[in-house]
C-alpha atoms as a PDB file:
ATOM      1  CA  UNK A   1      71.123 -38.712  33.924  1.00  0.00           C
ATOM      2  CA  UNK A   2      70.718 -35.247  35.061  1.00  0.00           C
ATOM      3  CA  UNK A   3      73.651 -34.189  33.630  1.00  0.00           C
ATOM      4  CA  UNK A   4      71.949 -35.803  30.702  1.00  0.00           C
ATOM      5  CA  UNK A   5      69.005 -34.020  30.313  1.00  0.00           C
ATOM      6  CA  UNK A   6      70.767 -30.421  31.284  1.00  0.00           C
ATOM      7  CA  UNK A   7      72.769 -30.605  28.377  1.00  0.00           C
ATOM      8  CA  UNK A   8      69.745 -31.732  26.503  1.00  0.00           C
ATOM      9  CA  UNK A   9      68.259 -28.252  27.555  1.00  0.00           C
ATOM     10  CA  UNK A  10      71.006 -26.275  27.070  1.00  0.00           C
ATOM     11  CA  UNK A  11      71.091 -27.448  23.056  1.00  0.00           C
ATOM     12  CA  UNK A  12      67.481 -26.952  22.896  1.00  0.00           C
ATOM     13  CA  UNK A  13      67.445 -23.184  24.812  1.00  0.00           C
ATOM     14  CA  UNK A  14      70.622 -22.618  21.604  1.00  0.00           C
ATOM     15  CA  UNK A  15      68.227 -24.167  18.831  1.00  0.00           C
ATOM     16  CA  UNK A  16      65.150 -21.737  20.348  1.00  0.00           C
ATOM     17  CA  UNK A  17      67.779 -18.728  20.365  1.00  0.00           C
ATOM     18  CA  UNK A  18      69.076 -19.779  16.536  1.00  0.00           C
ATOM     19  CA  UNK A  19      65.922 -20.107  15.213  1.00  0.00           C
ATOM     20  CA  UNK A  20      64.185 -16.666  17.122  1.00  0.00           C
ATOM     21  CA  UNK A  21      67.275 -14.679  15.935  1.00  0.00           C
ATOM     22  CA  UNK A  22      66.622 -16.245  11.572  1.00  0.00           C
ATOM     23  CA  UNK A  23      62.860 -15.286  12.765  1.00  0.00           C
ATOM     24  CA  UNK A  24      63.528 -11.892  14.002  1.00  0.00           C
ATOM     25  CA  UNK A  25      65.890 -11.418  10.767  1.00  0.00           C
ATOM     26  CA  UNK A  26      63.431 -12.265   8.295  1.00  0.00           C
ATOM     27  CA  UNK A  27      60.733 -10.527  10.046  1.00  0.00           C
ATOM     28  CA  UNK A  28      62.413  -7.054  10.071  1.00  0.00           C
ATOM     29  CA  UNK A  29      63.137  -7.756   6.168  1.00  0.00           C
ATOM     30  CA  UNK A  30      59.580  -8.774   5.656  1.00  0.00           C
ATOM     31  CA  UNK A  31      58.364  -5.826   7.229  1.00  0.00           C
ATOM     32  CA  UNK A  32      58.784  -2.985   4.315  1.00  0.00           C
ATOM     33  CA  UNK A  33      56.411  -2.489   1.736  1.00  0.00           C
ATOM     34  CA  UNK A  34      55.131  -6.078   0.661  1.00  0.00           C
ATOM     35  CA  UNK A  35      58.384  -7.576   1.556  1.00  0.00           C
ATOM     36  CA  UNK A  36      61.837  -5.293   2.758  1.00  0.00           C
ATOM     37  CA  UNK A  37      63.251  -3.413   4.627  1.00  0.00           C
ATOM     38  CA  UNK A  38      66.465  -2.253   3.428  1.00  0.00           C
ATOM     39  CA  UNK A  39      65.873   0.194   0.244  1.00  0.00           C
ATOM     40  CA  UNK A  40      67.876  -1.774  -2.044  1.00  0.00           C
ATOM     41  CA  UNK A  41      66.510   0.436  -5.073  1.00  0.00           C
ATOM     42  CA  UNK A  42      67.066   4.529  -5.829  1.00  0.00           C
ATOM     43  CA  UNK A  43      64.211   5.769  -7.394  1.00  0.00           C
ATOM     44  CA  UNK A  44      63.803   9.305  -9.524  1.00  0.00           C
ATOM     45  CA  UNK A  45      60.711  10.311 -11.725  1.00  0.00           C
ATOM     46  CA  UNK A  46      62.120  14.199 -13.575  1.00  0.00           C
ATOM     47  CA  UNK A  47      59.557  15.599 -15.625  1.00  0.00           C
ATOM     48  CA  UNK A  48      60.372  18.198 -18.250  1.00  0.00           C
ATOM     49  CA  UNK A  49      58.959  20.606 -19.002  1.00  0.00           C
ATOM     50  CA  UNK A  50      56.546  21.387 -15.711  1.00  0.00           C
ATOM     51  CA  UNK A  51      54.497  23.945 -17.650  1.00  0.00           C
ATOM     52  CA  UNK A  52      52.775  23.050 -20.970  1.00  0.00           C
ATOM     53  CA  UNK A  53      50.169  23.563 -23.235  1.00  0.00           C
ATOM     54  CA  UNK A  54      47.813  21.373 -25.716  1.00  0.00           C
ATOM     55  CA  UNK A  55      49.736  20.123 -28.229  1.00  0.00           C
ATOM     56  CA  UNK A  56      53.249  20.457 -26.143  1.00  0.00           C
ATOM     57  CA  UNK A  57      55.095  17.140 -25.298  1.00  0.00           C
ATOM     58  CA  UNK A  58      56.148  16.194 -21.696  1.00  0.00           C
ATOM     59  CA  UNK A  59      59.277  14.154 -21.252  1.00  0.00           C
ATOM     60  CA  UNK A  60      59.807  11.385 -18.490  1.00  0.00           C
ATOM     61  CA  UNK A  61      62.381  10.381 -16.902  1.00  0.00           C
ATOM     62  CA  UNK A  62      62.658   7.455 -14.459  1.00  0.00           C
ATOM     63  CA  UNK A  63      66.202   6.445 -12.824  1.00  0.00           C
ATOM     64  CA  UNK A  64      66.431   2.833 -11.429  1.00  0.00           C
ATOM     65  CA  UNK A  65      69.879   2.734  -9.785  1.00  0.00           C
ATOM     66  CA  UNK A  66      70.651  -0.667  -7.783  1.00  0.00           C
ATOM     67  CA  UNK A  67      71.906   0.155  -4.134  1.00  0.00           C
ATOM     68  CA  UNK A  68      71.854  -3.254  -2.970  1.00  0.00           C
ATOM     69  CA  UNK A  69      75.273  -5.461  -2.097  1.00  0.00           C
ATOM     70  CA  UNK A  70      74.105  -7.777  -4.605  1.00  0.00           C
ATOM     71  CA  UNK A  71      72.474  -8.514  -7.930  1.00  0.00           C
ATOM     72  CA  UNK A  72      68.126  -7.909  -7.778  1.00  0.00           C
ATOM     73  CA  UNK A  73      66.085  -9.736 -10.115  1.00  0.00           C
ATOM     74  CA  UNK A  74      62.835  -9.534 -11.936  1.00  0.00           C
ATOM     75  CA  UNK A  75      63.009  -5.619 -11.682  1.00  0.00           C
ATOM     76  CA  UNK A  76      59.348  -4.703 -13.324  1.00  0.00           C
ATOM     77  CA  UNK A  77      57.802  -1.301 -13.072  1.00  0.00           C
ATOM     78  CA  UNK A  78      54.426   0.022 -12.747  1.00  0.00           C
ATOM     79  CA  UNK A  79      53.450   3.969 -14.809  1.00  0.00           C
ATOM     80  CA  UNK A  80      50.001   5.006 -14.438  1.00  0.00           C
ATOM     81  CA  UNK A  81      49.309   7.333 -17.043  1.00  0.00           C
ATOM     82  CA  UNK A  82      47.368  10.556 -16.200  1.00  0.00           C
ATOM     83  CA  UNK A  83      44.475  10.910 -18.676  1.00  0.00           C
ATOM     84  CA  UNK A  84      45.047  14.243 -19.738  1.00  0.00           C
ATOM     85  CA  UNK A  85      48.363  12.814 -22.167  1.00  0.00           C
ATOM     86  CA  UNK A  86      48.888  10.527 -24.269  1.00  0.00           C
ATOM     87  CA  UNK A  87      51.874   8.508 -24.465  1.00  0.00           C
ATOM     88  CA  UNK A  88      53.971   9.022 -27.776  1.00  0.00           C
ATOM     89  CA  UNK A  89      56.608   6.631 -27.480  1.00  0.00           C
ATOM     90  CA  UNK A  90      59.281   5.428 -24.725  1.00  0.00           C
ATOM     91  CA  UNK A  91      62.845   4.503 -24.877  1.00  0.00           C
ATOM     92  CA  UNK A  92      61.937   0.662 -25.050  1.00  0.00           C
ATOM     93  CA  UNK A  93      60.867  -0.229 -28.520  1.00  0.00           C
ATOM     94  CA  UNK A  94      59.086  -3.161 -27.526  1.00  0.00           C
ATOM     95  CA  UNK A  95      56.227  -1.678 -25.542  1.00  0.00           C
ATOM     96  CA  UNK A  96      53.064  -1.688 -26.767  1.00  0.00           C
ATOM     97  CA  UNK A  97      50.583   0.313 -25.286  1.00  0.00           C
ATOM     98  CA  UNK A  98      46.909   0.562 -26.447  1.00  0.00           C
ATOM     99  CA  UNK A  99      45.842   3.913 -27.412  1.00  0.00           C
ATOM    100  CA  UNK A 100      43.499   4.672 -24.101  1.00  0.00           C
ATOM    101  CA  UNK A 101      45.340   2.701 -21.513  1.00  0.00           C
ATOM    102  CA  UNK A 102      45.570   4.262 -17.707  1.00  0.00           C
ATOM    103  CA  UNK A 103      48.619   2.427 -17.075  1.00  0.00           C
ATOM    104  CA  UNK A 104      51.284   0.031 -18.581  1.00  0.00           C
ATOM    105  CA  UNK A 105      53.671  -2.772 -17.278  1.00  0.00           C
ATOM    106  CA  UNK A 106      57.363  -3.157 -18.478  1.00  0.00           C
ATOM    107  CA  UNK A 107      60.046  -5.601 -17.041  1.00  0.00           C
ATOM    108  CA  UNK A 108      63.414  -4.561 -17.301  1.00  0.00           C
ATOM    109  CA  UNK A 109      64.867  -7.588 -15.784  1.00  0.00           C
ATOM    110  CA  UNK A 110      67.985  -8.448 -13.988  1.00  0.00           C
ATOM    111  CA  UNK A 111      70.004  -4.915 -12.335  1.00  0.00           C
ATOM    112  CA  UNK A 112      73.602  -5.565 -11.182  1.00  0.00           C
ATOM    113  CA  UNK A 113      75.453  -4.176  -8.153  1.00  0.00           C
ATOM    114  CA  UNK A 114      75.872  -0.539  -9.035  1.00  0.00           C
ATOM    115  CA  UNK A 115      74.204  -0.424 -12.332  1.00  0.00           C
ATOM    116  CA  UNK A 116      71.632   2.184 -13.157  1.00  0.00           C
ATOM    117  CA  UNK A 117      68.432   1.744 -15.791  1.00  0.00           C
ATOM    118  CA  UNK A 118      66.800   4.360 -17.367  1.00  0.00           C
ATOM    119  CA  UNK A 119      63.473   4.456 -18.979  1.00  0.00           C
ATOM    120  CA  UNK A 120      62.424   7.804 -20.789  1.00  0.00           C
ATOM    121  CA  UNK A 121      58.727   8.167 -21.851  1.00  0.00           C
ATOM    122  CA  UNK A 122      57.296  11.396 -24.147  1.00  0.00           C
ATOM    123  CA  UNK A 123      53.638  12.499 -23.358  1.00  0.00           C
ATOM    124  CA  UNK A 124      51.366  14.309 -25.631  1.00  0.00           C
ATOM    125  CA  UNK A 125      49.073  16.858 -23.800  1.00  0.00           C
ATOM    126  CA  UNK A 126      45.490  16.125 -24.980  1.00  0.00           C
ATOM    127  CA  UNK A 127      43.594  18.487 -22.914  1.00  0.00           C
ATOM    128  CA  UNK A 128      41.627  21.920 -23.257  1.00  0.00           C
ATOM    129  CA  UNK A 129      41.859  22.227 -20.005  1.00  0.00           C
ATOM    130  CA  UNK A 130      43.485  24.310 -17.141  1.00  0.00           C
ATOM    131  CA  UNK A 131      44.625  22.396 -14.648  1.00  0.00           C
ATOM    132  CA  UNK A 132      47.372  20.775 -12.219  1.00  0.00           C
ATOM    133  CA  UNK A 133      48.018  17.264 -13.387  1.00  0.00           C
ATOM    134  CA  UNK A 134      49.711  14.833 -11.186  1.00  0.00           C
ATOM    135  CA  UNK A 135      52.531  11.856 -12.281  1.00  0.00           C
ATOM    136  CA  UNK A 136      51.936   9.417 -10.300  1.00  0.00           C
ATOM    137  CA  UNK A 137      54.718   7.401  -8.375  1.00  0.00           C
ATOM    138  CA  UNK A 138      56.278   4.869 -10.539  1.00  0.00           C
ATOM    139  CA  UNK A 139      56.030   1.397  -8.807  1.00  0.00           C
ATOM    140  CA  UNK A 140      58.972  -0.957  -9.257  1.00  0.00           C
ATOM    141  CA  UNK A 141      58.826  -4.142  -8.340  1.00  0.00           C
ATOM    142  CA  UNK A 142      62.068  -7.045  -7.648  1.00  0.00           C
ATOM    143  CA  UNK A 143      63.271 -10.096  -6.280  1.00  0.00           C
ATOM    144  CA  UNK A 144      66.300 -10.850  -3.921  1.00  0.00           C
ATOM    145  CA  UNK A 145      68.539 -13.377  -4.477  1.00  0.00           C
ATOM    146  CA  UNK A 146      67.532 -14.633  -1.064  1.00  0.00           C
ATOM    147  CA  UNK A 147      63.878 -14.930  -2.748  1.00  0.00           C
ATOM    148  CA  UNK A 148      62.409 -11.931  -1.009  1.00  0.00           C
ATOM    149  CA  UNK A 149      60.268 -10.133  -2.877  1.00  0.00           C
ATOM    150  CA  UNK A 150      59.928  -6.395  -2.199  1.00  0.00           C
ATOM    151  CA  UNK A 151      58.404  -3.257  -4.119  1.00  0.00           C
ATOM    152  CA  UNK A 152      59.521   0.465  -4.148  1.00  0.00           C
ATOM    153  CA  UNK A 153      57.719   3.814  -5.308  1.00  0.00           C
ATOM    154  CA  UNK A 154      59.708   6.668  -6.751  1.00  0.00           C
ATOM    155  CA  UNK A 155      58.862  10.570  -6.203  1.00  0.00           C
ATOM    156  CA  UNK A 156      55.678  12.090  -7.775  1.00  0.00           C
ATOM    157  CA  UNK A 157      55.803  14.795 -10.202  1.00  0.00           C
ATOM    158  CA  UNK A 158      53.297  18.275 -10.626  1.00  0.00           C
ATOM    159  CA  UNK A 159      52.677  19.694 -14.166  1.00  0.00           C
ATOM    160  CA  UNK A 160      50.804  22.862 -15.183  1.00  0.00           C
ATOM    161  CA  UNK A 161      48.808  22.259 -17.922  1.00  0.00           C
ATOM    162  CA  UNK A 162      47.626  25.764 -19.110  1.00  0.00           C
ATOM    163  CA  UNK A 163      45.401  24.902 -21.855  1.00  0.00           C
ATOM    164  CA  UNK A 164      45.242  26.069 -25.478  1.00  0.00           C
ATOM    165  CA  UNK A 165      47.834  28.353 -26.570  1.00  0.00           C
ATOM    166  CA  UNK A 166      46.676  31.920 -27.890  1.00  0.00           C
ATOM    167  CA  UNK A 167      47.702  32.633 -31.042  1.00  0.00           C
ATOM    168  CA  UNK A 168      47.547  36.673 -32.138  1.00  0.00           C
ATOM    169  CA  UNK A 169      45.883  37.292 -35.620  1.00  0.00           C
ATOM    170  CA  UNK A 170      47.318  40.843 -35.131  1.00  0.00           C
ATOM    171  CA  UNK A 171      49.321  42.160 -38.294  1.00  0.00           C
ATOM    172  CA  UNK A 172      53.080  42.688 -37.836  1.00  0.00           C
ATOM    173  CA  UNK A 173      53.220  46.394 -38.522  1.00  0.00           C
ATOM    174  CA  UNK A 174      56.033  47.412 -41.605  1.00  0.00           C
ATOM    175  CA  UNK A 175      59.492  48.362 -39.877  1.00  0.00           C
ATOM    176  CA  UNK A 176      60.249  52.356 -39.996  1.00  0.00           C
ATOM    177  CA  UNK A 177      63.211  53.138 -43.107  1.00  0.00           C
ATOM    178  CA  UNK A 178      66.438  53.790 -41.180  1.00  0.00           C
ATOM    179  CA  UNK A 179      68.925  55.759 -42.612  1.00  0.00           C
ATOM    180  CA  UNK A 180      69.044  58.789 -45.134  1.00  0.00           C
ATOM    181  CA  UNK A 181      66.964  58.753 -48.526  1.00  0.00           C
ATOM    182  CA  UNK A 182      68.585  59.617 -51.438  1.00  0.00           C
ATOM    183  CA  UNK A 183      66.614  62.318 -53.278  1.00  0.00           C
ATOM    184  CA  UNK A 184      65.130  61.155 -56.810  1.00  0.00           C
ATOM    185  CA  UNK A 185      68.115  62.574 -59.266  1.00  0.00           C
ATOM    186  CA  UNK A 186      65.660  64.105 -61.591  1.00  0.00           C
ATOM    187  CA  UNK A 187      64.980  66.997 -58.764  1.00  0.00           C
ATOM    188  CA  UNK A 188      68.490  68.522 -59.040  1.00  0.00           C
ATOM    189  CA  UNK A 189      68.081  68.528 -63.309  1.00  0.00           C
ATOM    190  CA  UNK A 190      64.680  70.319 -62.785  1.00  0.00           C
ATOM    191  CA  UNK A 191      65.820  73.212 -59.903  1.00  0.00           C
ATOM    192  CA  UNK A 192      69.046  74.021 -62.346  1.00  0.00           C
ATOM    193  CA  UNK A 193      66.799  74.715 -65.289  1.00  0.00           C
ATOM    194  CA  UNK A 194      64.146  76.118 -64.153  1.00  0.00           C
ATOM    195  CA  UNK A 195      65.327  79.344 -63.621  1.00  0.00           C
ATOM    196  CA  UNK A 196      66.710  79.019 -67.079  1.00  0.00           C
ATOM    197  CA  UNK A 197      63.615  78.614 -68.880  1.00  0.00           C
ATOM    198  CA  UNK A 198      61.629  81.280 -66.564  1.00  0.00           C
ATOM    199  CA  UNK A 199      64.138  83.631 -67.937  1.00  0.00           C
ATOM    200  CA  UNK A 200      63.751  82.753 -71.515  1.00  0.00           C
ATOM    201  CA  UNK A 201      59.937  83.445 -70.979  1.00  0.00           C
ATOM    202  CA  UNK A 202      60.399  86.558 -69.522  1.00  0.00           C
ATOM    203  CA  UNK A 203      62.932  87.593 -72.565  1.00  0.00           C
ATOM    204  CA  UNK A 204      60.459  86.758 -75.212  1.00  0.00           C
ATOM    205  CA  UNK A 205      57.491  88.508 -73.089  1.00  0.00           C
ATOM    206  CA  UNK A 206      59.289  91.783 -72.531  1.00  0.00           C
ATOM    207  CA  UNK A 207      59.988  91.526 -76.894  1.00  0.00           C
ATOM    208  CA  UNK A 208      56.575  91.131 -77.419  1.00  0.00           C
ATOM    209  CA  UNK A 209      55.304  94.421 -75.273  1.00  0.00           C
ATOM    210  CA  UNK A 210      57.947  96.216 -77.006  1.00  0.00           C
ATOM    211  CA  UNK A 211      56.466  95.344 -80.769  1.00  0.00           C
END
């Protein structure tokens, strides 16, 4: 009987141990973000160019690159866009965006082992102004095949926006002639008669004093 109830301990001190060790597990997992850990996503925001003007267009580029052992699901990202741009257009053709919004949604779906999305936008700067405008983090958002959910945030980006570009109304000045200019060709006719016709006049002047 006491045998009995020693094994009966033993297999309940191995469930307690199984059990804390599938607790501990899930609770380190559970512990980044809203939900993991381990990064299982690689993350780059590139902006281009980093110094603009009103008028000038900004390009985006986010890389989504799947660093995980297996397949993540229900990858969904997050852009908050700054309120100095506008957004012209992105790389996925059915987004719609409303005119003023701060921020849009887009789910790109299922990423495989390995594979890498990427999602360009095109900005529009809208503002006057001189000033240091910040991209915010892009949040992306997934599910394990385990069902863990988890988020990640890529790198922010800083952009110069210098304002209105000046434009000169000064005239372009007229290029100085290079070269030798060829001398008009009446000039040569006139200096080899000339002389000629001075001494004809002098001829008929010295036969008039004479008479």
């Amino acid at each position: 009987m006491v045998q009995g109830t020693r094994i009966q301990r033993r297999s309940l001190f191995i469930l307690i141990f199984i059990i804390g060790a599938i607790s501990g597990s899930t609770c380190q997992v559970n512990s980044h973000s809203s939900d993991v850990t381990v990064v299982p996503l690689q993350l780059i925001q590139v902006a281009n160019p980093l110094t603009a003007f009103k008028a000038d267009q900004i390009n985006v580029s986010i890389s989504i690159t799947n660093v995980y052992f297996q397949d993540i699901l229900n990858v969904s990202m997050t852009v908050t866009i700054p309120s100095e741009v506008e957004l012209l257009h992105s790389s996925a053709t059915d987004l719609e965006i409303e005119r003023d919004a701060e921020k849009f949604d887009y789910t790109l779906g299922t990423l495989q082992v390995e594979k890498k999305a990427i999602f360009s936008i095109t900005y529009n700067v809208t503002t006057s102004e001189s000033i240091s405008v910040t991209l915010e983090p892009v949040n992306v958002s997934f599910l394990l095949l385990n069902g863990i959910s988890g988020y990640e945030l890529s790198n922010s980006e800083e952009i110069l926006l210098k304002g209105e570009r000046m434009v000169t109304t000064t005239e372009s000045l007229l290029p100085i002639p290079k070269g030798e200019t060829p001398a008009n060709p009446i000039l040569p006719i006139i200096g080899y008669f000339l002389p000629l016709l001075v001494f004809s006049l002098s001829v008929v002047v010295l036969r008039r004093i004479k008479h």
